[in-house]
C-alpha atoms as a PDB file:
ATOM      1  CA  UNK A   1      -4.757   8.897 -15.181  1.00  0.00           C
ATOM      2  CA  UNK A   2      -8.063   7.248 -13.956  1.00  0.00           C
ATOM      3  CA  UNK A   3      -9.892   4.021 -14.264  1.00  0.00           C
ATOM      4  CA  UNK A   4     -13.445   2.838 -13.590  1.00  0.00           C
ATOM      5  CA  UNK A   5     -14.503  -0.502 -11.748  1.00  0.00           C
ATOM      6  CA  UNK A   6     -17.539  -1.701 -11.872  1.00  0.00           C
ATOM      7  CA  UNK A   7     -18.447  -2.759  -8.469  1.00  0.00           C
ATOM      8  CA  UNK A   8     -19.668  -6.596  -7.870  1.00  0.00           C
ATOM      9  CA  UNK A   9     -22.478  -5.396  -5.674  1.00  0.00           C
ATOM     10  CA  UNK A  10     -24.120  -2.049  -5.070  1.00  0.00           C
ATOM     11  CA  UNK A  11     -24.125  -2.473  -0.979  1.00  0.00           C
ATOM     12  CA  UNK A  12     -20.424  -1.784  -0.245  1.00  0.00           C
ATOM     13  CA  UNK A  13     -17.118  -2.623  -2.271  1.00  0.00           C
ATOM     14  CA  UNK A  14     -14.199  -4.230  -1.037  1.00  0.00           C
ATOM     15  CA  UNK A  15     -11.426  -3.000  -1.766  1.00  0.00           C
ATOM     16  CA  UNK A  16      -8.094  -5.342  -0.812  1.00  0.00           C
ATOM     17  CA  UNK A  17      -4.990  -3.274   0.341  1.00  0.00           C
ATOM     18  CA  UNK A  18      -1.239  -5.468   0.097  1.00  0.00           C
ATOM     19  CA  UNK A  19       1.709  -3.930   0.515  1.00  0.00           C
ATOM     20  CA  UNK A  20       5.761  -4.497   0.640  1.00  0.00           C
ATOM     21  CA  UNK A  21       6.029  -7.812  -0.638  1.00  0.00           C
ATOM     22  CA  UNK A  22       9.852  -7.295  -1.859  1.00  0.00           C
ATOM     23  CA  UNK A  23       9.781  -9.849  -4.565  1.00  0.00           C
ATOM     24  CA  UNK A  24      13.183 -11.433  -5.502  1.00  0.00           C
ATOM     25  CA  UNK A  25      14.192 -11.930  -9.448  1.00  0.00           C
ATOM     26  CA  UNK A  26      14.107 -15.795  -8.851  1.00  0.00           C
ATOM     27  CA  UNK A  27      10.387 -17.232  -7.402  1.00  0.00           C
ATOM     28  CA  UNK A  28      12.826 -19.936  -4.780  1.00  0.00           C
ATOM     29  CA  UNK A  29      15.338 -17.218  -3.234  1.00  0.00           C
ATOM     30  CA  UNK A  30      14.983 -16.309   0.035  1.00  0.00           C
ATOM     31  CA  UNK A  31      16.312 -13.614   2.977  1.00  0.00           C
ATOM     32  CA  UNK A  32      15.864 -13.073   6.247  1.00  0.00           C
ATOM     33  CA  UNK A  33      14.307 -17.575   6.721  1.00  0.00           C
ATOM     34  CA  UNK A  34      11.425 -16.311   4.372  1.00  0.00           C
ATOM     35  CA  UNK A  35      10.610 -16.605   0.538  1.00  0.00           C
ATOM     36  CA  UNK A  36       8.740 -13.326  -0.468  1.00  0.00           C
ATOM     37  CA  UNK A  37       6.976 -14.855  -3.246  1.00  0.00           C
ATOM     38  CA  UNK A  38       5.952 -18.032  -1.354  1.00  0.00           C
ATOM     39  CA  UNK A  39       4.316 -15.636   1.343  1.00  0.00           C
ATOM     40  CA  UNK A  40       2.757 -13.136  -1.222  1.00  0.00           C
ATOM     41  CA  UNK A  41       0.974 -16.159  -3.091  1.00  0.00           C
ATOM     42  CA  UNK A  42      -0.381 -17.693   0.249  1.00  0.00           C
ATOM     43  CA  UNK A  43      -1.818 -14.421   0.868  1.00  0.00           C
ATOM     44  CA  UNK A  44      -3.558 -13.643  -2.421  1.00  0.00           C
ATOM     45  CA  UNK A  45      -4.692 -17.465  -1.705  1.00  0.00           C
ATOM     46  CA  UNK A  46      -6.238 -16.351   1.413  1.00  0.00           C
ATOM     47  CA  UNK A  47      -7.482 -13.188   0.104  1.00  0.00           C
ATOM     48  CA  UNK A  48      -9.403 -15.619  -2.694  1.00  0.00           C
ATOM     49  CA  UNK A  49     -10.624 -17.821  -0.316  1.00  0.00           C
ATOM     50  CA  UNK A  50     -12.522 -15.078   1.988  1.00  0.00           C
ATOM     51  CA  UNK A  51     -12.903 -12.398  -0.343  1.00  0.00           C
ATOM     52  CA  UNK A  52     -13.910 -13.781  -3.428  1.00  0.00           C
ATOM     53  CA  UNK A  53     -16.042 -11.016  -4.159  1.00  0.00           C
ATOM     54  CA  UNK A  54     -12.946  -8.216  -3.774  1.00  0.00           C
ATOM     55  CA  UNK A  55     -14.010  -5.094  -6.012  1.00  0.00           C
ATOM     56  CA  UNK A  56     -10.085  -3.807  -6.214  1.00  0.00           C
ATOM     57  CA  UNK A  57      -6.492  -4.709  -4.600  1.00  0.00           C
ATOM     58  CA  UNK A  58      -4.090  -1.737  -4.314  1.00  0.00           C
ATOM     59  CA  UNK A  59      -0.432  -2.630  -3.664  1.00  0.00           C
ATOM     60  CA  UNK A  60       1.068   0.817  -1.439  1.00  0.00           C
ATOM     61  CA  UNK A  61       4.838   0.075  -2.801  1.00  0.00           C
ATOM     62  CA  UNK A  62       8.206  -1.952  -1.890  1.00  0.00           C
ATOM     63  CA  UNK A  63       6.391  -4.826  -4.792  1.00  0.00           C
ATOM     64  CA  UNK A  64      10.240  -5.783  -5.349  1.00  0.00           C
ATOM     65  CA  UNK A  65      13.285  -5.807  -3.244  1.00  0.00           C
ATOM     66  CA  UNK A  66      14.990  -7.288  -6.564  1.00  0.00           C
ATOM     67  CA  UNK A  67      13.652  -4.560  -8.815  1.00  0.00           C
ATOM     68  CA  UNK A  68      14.359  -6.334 -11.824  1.00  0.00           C
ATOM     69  CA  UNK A  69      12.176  -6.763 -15.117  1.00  0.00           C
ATOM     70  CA  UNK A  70      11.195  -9.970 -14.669  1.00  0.00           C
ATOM     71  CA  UNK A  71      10.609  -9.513 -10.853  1.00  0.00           C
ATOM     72  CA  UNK A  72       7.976  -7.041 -12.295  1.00  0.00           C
ATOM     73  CA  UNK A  73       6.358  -9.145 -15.078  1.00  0.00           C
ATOM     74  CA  UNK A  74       6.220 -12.083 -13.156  1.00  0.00           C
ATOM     75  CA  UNK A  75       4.564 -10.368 -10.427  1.00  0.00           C
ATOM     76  CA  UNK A  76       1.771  -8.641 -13.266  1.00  0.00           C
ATOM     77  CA  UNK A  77       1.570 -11.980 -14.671  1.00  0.00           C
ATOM     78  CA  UNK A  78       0.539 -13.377 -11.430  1.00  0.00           C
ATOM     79  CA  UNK A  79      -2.294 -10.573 -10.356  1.00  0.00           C
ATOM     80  CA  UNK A  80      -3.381 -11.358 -14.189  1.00  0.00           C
ATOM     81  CA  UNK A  81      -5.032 -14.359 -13.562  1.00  0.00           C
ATOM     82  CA  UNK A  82      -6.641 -13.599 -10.350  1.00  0.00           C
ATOM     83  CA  UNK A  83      -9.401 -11.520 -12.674  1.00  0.00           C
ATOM     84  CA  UNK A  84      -9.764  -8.971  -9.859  1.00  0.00           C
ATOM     85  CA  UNK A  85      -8.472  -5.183 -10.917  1.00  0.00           C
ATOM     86  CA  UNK A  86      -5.204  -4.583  -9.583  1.00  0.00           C
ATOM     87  CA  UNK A  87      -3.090  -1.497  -9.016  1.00  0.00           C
ATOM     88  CA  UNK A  88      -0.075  -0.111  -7.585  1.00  0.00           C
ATOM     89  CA  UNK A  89       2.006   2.914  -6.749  1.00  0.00           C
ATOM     90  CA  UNK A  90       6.296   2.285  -5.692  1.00  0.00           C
ATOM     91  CA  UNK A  91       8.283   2.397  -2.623  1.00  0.00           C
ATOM     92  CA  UNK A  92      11.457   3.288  -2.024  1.00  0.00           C
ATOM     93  CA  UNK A  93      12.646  -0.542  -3.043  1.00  0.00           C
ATOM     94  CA  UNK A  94      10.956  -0.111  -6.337  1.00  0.00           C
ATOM     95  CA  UNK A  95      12.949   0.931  -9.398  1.00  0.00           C
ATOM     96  CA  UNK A  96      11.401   3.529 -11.550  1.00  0.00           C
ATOM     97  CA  UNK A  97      12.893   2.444 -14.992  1.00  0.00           C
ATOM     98  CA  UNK A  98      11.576  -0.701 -14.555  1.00  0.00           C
ATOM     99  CA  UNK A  99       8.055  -0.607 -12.176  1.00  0.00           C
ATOM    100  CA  UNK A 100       4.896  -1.039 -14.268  1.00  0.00           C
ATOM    101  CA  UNK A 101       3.570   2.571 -14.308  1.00  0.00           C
ATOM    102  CA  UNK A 102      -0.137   3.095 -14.770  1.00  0.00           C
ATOM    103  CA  UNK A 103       0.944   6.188 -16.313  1.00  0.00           C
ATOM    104  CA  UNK A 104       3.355   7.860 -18.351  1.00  0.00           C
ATOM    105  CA  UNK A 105       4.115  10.803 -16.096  1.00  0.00           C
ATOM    106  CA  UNK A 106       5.283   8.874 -12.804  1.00  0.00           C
ATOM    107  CA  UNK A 107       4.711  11.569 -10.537  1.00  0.00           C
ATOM    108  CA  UNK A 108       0.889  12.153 -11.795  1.00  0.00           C
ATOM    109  CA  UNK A 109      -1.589  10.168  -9.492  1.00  0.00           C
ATOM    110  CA  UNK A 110      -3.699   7.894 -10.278  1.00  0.00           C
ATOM    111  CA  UNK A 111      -7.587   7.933 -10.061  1.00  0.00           C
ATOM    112  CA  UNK A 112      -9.582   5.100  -9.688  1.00  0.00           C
ATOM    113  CA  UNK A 113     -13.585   5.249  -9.788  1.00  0.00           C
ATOM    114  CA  UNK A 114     -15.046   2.363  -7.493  1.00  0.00           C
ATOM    115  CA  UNK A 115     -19.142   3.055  -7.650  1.00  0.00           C
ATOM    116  CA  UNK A 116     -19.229   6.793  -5.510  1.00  0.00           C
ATOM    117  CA  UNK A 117     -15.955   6.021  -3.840  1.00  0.00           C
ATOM    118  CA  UNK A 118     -12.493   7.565  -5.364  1.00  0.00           C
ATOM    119  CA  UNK A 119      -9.638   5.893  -4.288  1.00  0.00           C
ATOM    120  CA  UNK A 120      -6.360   8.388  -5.535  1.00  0.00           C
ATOM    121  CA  UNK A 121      -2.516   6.627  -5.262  1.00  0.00           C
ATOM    122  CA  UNK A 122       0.073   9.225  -5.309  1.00  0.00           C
ATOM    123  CA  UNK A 123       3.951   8.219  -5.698  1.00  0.00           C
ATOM    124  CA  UNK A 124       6.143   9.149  -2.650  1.00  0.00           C
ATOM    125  CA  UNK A 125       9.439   7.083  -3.573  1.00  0.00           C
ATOM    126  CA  UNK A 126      12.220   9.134  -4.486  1.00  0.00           C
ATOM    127  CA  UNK A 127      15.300   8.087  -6.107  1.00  0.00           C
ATOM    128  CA  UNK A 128      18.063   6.834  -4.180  1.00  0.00           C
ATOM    129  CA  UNK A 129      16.415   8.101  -0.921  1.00  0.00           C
ATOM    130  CA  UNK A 130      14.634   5.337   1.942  1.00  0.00           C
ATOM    131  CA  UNK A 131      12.395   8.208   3.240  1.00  0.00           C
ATOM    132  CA  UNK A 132       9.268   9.874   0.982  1.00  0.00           C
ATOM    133  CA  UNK A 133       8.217  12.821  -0.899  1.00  0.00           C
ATOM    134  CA  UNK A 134       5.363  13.970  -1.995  1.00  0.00           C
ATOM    135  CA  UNK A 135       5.809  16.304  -5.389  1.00  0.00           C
ATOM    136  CA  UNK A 136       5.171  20.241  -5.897  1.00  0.00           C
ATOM    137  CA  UNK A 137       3.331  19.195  -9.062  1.00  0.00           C
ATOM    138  CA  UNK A 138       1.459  15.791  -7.504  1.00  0.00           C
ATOM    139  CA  UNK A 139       0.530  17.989  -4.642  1.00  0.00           C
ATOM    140  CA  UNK A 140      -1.043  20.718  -7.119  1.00  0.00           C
ATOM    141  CA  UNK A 141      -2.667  17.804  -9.094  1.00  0.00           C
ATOM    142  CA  UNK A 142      -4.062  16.268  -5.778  1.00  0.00           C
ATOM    143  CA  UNK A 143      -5.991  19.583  -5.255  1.00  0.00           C
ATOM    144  CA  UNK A 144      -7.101  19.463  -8.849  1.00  0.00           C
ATOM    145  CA  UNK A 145      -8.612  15.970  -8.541  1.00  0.00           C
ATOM    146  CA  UNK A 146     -10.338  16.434  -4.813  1.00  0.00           C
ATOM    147  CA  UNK A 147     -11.839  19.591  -5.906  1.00  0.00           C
ATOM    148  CA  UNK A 148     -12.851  17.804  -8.981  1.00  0.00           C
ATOM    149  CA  UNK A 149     -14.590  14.951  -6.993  1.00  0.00           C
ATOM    150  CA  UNK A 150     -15.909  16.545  -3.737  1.00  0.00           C
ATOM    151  CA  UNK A 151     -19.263  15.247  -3.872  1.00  0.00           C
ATOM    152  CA  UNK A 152     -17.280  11.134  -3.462  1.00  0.00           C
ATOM    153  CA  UNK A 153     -15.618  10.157  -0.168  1.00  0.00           C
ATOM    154  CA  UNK A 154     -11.738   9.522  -1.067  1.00  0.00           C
ATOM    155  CA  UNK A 155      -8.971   7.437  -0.088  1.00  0.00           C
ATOM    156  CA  UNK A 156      -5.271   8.448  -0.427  1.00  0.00           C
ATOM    157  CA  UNK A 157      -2.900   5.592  -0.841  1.00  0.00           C
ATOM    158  CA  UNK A 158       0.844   6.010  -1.160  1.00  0.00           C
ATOM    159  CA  UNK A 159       3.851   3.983   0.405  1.00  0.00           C
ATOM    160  CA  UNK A 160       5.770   6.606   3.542  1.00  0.00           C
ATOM    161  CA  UNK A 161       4.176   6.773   6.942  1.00  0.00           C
ATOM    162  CA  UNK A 162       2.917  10.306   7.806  1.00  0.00           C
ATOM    163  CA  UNK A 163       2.983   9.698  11.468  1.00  0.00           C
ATOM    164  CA  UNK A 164       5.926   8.330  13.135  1.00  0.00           C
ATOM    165  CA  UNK A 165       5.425   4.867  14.443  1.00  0.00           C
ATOM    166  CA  UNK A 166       7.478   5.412  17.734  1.00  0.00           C
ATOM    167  CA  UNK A 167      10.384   3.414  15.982  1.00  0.00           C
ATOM    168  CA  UNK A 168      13.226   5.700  15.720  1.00  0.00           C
ATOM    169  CA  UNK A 169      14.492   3.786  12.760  1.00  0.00           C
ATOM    170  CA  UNK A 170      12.199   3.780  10.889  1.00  0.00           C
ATOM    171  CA  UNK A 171      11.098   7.083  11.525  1.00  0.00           C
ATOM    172  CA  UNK A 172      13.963   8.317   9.877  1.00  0.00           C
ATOM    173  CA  UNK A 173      12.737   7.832   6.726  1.00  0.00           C
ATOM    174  CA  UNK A 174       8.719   8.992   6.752  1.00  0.00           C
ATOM    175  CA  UNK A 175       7.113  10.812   4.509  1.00  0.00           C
ATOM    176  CA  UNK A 176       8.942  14.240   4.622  1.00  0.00           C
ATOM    177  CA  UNK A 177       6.513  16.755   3.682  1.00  0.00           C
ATOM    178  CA  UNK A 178       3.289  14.796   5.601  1.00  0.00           C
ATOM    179  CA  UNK A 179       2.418  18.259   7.254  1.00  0.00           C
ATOM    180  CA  UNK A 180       1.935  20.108   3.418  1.00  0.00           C
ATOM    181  CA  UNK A 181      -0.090  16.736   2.732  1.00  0.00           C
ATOM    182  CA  UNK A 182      -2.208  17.584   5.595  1.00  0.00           C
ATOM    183  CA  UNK A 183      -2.127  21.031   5.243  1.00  0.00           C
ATOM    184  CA  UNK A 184      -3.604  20.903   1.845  1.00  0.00           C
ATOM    185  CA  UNK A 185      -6.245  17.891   3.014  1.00  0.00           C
ATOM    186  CA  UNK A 186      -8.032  20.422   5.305  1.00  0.00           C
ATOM    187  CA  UNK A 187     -10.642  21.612   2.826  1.00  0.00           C
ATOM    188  CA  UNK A 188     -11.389  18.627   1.406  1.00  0.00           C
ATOM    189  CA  UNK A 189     -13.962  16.942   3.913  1.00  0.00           C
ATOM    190  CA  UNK A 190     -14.705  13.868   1.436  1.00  0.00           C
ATOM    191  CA  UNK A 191     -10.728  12.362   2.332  1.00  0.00           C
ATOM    192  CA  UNK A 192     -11.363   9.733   4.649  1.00  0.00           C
ATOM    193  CA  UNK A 193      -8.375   7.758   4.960  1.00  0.00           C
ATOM    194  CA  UNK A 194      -4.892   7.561   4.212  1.00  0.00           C
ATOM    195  CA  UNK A 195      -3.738   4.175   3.251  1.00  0.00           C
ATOM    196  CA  UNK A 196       0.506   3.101   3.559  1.00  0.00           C
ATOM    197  CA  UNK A 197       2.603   0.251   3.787  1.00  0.00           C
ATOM    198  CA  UNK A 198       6.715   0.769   4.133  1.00  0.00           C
ATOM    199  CA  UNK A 199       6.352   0.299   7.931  1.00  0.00           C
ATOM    200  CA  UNK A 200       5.327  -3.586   7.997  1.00  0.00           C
ATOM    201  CA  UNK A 201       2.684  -3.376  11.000  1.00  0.00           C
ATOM    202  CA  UNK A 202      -0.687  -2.403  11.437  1.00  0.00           C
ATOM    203  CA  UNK A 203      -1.354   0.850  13.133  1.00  0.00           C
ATOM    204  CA  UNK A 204      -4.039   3.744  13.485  1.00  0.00           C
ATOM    205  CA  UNK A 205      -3.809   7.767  13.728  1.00  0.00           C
ATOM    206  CA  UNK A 206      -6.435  10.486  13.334  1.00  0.00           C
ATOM    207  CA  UNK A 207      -5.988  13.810  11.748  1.00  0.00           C
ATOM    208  CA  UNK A 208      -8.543  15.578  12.170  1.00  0.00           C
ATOM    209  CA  UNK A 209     -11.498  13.689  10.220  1.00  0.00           C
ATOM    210  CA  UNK A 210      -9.143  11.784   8.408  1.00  0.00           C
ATOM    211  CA  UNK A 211      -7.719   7.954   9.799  1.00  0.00           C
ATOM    212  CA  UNK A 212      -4.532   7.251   8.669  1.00  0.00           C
ATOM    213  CA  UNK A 213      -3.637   3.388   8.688  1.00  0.00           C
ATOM    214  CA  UNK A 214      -0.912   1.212   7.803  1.00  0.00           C
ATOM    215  CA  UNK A 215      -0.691  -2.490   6.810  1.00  0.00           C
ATOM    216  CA  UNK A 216       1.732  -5.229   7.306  1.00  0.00           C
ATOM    217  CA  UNK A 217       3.576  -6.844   4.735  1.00  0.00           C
ATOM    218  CA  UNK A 218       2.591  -9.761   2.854  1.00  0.00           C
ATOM    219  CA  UNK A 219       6.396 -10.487   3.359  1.00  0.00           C
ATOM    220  CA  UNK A 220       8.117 -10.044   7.342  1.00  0.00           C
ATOM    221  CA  UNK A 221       7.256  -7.812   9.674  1.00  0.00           C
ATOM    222  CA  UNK A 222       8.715  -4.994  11.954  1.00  0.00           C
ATOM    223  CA  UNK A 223       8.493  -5.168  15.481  1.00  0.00           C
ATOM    224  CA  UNK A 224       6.330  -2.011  16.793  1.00  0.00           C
ATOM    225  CA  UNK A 225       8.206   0.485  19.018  1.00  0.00           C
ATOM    226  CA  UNK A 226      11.886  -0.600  18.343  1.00  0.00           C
ATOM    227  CA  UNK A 227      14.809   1.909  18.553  1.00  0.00           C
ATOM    228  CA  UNK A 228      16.996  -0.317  15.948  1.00  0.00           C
ATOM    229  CA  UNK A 229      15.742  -2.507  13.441  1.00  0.00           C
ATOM    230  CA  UNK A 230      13.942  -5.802  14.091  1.00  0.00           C
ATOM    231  CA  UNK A 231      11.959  -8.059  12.648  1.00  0.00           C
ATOM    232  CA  UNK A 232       8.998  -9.188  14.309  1.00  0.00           C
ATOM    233  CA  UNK A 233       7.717 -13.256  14.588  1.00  0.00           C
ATOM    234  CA  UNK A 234       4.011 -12.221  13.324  1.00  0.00           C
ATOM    235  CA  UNK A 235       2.753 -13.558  10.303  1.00  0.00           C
ATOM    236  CA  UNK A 236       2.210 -11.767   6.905  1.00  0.00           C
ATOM    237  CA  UNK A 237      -1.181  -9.748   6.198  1.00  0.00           C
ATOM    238  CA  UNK A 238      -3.151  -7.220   4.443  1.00  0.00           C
ATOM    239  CA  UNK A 239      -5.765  -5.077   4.527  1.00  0.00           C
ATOM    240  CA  UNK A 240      -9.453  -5.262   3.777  1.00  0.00           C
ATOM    241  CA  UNK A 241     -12.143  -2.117   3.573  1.00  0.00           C
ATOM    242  CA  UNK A 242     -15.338  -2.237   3.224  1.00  0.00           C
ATOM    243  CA  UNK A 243     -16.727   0.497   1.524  1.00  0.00           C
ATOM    244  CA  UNK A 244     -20.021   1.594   2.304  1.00  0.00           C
ATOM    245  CA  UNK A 245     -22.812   3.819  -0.060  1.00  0.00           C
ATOM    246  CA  UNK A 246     -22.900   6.397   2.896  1.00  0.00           C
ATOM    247  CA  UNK A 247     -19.542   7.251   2.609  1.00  0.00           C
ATOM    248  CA  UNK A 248     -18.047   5.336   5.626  1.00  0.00           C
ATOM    249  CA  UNK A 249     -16.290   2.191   5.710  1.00  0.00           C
ATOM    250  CA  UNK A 250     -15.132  -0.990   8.065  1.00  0.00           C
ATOM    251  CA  UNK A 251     -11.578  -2.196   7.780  1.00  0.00           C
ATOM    252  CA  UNK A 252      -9.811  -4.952   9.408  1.00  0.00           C
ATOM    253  CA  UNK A 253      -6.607  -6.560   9.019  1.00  0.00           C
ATOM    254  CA  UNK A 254      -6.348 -10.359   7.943  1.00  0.00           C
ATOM    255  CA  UNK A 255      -3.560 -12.556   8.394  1.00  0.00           C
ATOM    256  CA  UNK A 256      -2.271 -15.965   7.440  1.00  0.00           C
ATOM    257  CA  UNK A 257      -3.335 -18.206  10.168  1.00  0.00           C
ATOM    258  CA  UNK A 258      -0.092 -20.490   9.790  1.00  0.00           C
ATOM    259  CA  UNK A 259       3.304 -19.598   8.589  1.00  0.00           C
ATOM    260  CA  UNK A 260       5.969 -22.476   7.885  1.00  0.00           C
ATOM    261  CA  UNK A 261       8.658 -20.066   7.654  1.00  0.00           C
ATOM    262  CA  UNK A 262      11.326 -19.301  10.415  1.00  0.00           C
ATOM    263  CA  UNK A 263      12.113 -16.043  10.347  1.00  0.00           C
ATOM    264  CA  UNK A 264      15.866 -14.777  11.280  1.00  0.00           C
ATOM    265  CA  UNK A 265      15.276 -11.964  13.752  1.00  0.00           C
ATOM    266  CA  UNK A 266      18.649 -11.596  14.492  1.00  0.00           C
ATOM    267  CA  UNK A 267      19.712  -9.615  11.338  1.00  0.00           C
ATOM    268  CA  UNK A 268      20.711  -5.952  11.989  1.00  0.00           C
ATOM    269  CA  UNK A 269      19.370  -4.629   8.278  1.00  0.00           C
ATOM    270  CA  UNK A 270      16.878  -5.519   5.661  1.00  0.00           C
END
């Protein structure tokens, strides 16, 4: 499946990544001191506000922790009206008889054209499991599309981690096969990043010619470097890349300045 946006200017796009915003099936419910779907609005407000000219926002997974129906159309309702192209692969929270596929086939990725960039999300959840898989037949389709496009530098966007994060936790439940990911990615110079959320930080790792970043949530956070789970105090974020025509980019990662929730650190599980 693939889809063309037209970029606003012919410079560099900016393309928006959020990620893990575990959206409850009531707006007002809360967990952990936070509401989900107060913090997710205040950062597409934010994102609005600075980035009004945002070519594309990608969501990397974990869009409900209430994987409900109307969890999912009220969230698609919402990105409706911002007018900015919006898309979205599932995390391991998600619900696959109920998340708003771009596509029929769920494990087929999903292409989208921004000016010379390609930006492809593949699907790593996997039913009934925390950790992440990337499909025999995505993996054979990912070669099919990169060969396709090797004249476009590419992003790869999925929820898992491919690189531990130092959190034994957490690490437990990575993307399994990240080495056949990489493995395969070796040929295909254009790849310049991998984009994921599912860890709720911000962090950097090279392979090779290829950076591989994660995002925090719009939603809480996980405290870096933590042998058991905990939540970390920082506030909510995202993502922003600037594409450039030369095939590089910038990124940096925004968040809200102020936060008026109080966050329950204490808990032992999310």
């Amino acid at each position: 499946m693939s889809f063309q946006v037209v970029p606003t200017s012919a410079q560099e796009y900016v393309l928006i990544q959020i990620t893990d915003t575990h959206l409850l099936e009531q707006p007002e419910h809360e967990f952990v001191g936070m509401n989900p779907e107060q913090s997710f609005h205040e950062v597409m407000t934010h994102i609005q506000q600075h980035y009004p000219q945002a070519d594309a926002i990608i969501h990397t997974g974990d869009l409900a922790q209430a994987p409900r129906p109307k969890t999912y159309q009220r969230y698609l309702h919402f990105m409706q009206q911002l007018g900015i192209p919006f898309f979205h692969t599932p995390g391991n929270h998600d619900d696959e008889k109920y998340f708003p596929f771009h596509q029929e086939n769920p494990q087929q990725p999903v292409l989208i054209e921004l000016g010379d960039w390609r930006i492809i999300l593949l699907n790593t959840a996997v039913s009934n499991r925390v950790d992440g898989l990337v499909s025999t037949s995505q993996l054979e389709q990912l070669t099919d599309l990169l060969e396709q496009h090797q004249a476009h530098p590419t992003i790869l966007a999925c929820h898992h981690h491919p690189f531990e994060m130092h959190s034994k936790w957490i690490d437990q439940h990575k993307l399994k096969n990240s080495q056949a990911v990489f493995n395969l990615l070796e040929r295909f110079k254009q790849v310049k990043a991998i984009l994921y959320g599912h860890v709720h930080q911000n962090s950097s790792n090279f392979w090779q010619h290829i950076e591989c970043l994660s995002t925090p949530s719009t939603s809480v956070q996980f405290k870096p470097c933590s042998e058991q789970f905990a939540l970390d105090a920082v506030a909510p974020g995202y993502r922003v890349l600037k594409l450039k025509t030369n095939g590089t980019f910038e990124t940096v990662v925004q968040r809200l300045e102020h936060i008026n929730h109080l966050i329950n650190t204490e808990i032992s599980g999310y």
